[in-house]
Protein backbone atom coordinates (compact mmCIF):
# COMPACT_ATOMS: atom_id res chain seq x y z
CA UNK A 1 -168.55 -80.14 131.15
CA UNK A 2 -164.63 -79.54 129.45
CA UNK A 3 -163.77 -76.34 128.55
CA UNK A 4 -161.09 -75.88 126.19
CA UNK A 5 -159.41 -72.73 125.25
CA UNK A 6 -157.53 -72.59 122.05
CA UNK A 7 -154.19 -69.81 122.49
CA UNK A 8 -153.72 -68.58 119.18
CA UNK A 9 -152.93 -64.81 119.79
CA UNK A 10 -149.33 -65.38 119.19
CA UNK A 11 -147.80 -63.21 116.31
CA UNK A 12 -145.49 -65.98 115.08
CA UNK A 13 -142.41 -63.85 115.22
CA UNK A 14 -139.86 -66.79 115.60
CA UNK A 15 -141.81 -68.47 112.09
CA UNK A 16 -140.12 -65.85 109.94
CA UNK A 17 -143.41 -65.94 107.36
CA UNK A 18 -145.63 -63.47 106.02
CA UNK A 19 -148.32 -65.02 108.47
CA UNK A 20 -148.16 -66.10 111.97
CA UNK A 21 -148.23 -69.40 111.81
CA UNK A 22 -151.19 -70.67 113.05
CA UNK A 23 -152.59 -69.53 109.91
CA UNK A 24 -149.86 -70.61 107.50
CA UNK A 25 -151.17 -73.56 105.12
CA UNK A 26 -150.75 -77.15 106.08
CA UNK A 27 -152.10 -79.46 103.38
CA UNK A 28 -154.33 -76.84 102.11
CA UNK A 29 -156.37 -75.18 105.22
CA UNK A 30 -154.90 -73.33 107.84
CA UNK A 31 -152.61 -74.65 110.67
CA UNK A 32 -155.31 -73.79 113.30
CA UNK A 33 -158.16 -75.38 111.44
CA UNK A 34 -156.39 -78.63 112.13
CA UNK A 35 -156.42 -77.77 115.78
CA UNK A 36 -159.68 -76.96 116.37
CA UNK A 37 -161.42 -80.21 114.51
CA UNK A 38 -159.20 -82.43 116.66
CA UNK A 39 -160.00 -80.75 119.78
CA UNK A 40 -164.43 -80.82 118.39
CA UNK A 41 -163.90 -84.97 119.15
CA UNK A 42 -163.72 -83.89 122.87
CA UNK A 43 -167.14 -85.23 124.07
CA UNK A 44 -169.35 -83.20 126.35
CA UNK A 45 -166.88 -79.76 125.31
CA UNK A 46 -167.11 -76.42 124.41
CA UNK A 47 -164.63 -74.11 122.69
CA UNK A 48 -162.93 -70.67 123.18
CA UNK A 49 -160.58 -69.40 120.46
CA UNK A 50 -158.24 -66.76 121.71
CA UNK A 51 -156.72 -64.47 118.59
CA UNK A 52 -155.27 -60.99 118.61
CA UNK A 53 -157.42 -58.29 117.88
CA UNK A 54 -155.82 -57.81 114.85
CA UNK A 55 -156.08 -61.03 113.45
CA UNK A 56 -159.74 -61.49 113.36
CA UNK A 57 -160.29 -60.07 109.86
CA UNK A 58 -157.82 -62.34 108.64
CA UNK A 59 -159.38 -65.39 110.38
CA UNK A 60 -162.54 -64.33 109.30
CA UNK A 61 -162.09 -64.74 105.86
CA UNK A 62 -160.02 -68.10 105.80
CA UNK A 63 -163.30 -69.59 107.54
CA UNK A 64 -165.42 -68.18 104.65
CA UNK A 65 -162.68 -69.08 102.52
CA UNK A 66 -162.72 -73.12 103.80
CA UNK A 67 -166.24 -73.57 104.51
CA UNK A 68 -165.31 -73.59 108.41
CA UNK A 69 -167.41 -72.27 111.35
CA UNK A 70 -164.57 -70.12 114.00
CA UNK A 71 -165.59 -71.55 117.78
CA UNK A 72 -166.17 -68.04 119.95
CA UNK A 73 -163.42 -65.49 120.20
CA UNK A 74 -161.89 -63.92 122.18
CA UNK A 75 -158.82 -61.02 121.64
CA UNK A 76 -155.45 -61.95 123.97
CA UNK A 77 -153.55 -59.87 125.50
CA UNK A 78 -150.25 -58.66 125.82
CA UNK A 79 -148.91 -62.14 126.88
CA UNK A 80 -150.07 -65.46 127.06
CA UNK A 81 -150.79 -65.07 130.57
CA UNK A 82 -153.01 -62.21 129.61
CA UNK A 83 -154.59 -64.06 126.53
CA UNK A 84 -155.60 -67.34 128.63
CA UNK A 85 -156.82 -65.14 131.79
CA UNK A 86 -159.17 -63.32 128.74
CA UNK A 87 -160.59 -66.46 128.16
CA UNK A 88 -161.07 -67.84 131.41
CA UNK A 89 -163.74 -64.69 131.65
CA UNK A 90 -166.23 -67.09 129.22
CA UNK A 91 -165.81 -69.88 130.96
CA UNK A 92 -169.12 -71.22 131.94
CA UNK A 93 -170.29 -71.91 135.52
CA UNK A 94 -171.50 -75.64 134.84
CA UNK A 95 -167.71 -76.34 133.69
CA UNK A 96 -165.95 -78.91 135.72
CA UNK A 97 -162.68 -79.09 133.56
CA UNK A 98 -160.49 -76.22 131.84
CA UNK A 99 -158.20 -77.76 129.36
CA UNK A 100 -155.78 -74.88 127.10
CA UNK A 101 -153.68 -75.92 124.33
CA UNK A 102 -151.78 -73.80 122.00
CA UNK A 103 -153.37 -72.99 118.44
CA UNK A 104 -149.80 -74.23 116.61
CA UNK A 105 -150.11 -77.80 117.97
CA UNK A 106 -152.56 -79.43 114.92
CA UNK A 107 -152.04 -83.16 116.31
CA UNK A 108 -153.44 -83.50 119.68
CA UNK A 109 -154.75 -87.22 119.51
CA UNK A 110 -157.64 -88.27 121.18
CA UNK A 111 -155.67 -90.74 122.72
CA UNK A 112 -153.87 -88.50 124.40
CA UNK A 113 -156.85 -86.63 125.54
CA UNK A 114 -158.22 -89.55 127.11
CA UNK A 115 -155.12 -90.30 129.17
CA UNK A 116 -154.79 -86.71 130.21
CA UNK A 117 -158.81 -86.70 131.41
CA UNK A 118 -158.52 -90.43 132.88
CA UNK A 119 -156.83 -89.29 136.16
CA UNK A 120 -159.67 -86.99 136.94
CA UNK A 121 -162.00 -89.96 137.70
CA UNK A 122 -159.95 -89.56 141.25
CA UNK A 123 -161.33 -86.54 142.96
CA UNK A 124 -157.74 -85.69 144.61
CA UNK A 125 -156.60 -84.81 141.06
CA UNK A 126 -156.33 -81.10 139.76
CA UNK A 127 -154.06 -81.26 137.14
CA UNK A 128 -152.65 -83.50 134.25
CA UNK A 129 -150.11 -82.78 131.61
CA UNK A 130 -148.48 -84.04 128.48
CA UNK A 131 -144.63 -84.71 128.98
CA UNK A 132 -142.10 -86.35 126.90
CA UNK A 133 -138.75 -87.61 127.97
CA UNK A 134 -135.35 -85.42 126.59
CA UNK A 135 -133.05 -87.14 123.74
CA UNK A 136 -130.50 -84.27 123.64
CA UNK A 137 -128.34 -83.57 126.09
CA UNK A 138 -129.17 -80.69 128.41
CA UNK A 139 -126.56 -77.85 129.89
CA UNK A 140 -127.46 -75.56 132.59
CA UNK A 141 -126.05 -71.94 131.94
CA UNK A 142 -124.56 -70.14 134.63
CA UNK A 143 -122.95 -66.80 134.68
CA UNK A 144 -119.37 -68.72 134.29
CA UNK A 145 -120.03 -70.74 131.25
CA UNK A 146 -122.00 -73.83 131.39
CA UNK A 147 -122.61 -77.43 132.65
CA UNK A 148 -124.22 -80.70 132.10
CA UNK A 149 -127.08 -82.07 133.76
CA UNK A 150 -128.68 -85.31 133.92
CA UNK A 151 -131.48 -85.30 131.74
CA UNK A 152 -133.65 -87.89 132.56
CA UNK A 153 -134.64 -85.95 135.34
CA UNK A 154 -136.00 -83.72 133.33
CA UNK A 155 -139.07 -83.68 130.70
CA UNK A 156 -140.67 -81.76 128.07
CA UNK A 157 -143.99 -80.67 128.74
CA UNK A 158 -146.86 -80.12 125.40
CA UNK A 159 -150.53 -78.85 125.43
CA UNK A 160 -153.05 -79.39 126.38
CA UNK A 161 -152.76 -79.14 129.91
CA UNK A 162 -156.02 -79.75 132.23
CA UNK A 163 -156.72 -78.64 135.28
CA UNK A 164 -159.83 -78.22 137.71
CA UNK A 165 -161.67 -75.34 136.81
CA UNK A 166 -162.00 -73.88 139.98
CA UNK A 167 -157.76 -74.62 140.70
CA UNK A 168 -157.13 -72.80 137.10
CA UNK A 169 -159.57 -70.04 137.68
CA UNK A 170 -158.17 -69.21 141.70
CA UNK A 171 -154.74 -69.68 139.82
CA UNK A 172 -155.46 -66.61 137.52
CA UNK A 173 -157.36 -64.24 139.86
CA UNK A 174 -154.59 -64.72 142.18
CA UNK A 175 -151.67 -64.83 140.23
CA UNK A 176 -148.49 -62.58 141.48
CA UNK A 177 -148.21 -60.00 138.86
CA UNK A 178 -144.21 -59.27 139.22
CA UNK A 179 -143.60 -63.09 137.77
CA UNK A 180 -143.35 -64.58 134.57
CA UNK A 181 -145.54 -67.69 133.12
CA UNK A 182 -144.40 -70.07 130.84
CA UNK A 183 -147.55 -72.09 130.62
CA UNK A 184 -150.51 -72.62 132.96
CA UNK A 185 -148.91 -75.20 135.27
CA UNK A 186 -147.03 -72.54 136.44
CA UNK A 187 -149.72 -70.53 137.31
CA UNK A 188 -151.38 -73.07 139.09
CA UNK A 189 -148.30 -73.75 141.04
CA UNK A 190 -147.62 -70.28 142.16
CA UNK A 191 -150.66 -71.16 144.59
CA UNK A 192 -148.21 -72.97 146.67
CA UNK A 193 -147.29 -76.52 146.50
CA UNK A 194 -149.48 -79.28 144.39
CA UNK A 195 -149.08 -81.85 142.50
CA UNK A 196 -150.21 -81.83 139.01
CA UNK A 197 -149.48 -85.36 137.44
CA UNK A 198 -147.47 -85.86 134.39
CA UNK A 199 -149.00 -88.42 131.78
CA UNK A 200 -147.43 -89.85 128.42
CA UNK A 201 -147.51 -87.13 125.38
CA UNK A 202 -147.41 -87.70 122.05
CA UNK A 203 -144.53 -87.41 119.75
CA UNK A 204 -146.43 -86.01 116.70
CA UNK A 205 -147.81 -83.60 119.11
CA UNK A 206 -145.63 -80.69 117.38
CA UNK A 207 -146.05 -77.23 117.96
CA UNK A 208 -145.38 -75.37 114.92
CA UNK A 209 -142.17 -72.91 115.27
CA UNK A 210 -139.99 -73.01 112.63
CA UNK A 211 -140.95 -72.96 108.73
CA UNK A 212 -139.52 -76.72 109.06
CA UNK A 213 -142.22 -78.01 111.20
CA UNK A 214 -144.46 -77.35 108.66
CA UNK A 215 -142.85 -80.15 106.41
CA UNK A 216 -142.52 -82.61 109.65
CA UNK A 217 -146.10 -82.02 110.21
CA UNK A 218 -147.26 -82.49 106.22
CA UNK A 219 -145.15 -85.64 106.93
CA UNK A 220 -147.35 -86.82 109.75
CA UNK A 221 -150.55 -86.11 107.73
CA UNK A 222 -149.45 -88.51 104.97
CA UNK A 223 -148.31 -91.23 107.11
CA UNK A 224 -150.47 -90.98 109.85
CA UNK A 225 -150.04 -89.73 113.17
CA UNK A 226 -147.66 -91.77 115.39
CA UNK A 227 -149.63 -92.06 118.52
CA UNK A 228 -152.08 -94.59 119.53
């Protein structure tokens, strides 16, 4: 059994809009709509919506408004940390793999999906992510100014990432609490040393930031996403 938990808690502050922007339109239904029916093709999965508190009345009526049915929700925290680890807490007992992806990515192909789940056929594997190479060149900022660094040894990493439920679970309940997460691989890797295996991501796999992605990913809808 896959779980997947859908982080959507975020209040959008870096959109700029009047909504955060997992619920700003995108070819007339909300971003996060878009999410969640891509991530209902997951076979043999079940879903776990994470929203603030205060956005459920507002969620609430868009799905009345578009004819949609919400997936079960759960209220985030204070940070994503908090909001995933919230979530974790429905996670059922029979589940064998956790995958969490963020609410403002609407393109997760099933491709993709199926390349991230495909290393888990090996037993030894408890973790898979999306990654993309870098086309700009990188600096590393120091207190003195700045400098370049080579970038290809460095990638971008997307949602969803997918882990072992019982590795992403441990990862949370035992998770230093004077550190700072940027996504759930670096939970998992505050464990000590593992290897969590990097796997082709998708270019259309956006995550919606800026009031421009918004066009880029109306763009992909009408053309049709660029991944396999």
């Amino acid at each position: 059994m896959i779980h997947i938990i859908i982080v959507a808690a975020g209040s959008g502050s870096r959109f700029g809009g009047p909504l955060p922007k997992q619920f700003c339109d995108l070819a007339g239904r909300p971003v996060l709509m878009h999410t969640i029916e891509a991530l209902r093709q997951v076979a043999d999965a079940t879903l776990t919506l994470v929203l603030s508190e205060h956005d459920h009345e507002l969620w609430l009526d868009l799905c009345r408004r578009h004819g949609f049915e919400s997936p079960q929700v759960v209220y985030g925290g204070a940070s994503r940390f908090e909001s995933v680890r919230n979530a974790l807490a429905r996670v059922g007992t029979d589940t064998d793999i956790i995958m969490v992806h963020d609410g403002a990515r609407p393109f997760p192909s099933q491709y993709m999906i199926a390349a991230l789940l495909a290393p888990f056929a090996d037993k030894t594997c408890i973790g898979t992510l999306p990654s993309l190479p870098l086309t700009d060149s990188i600096r590393r900022i120091d207190g003195d100014g700045s400098e370049a660094v080579d970038r290809s040894a460095y990638r971008s990493v997307q949602t969803p990432q997918v882990f072992r439920a019982g590795i992403l679970l441990e990862a949370y309940r035992h998770a230093p609490h004077d550190m700072t997460f940027t996504d759930d691989a670096s939970v998992v890797e505050a464990l000590g040393p593992c290897r969590i295996e990097l796997v082709a991501g998708d270019p259309c796999n956006i995550k919606i930031t800026n009031p421009v992605d918004i066009v880029l990913a109306e763009y992909i809808l009408e053309k049709g996403r660029c991944s396999h």
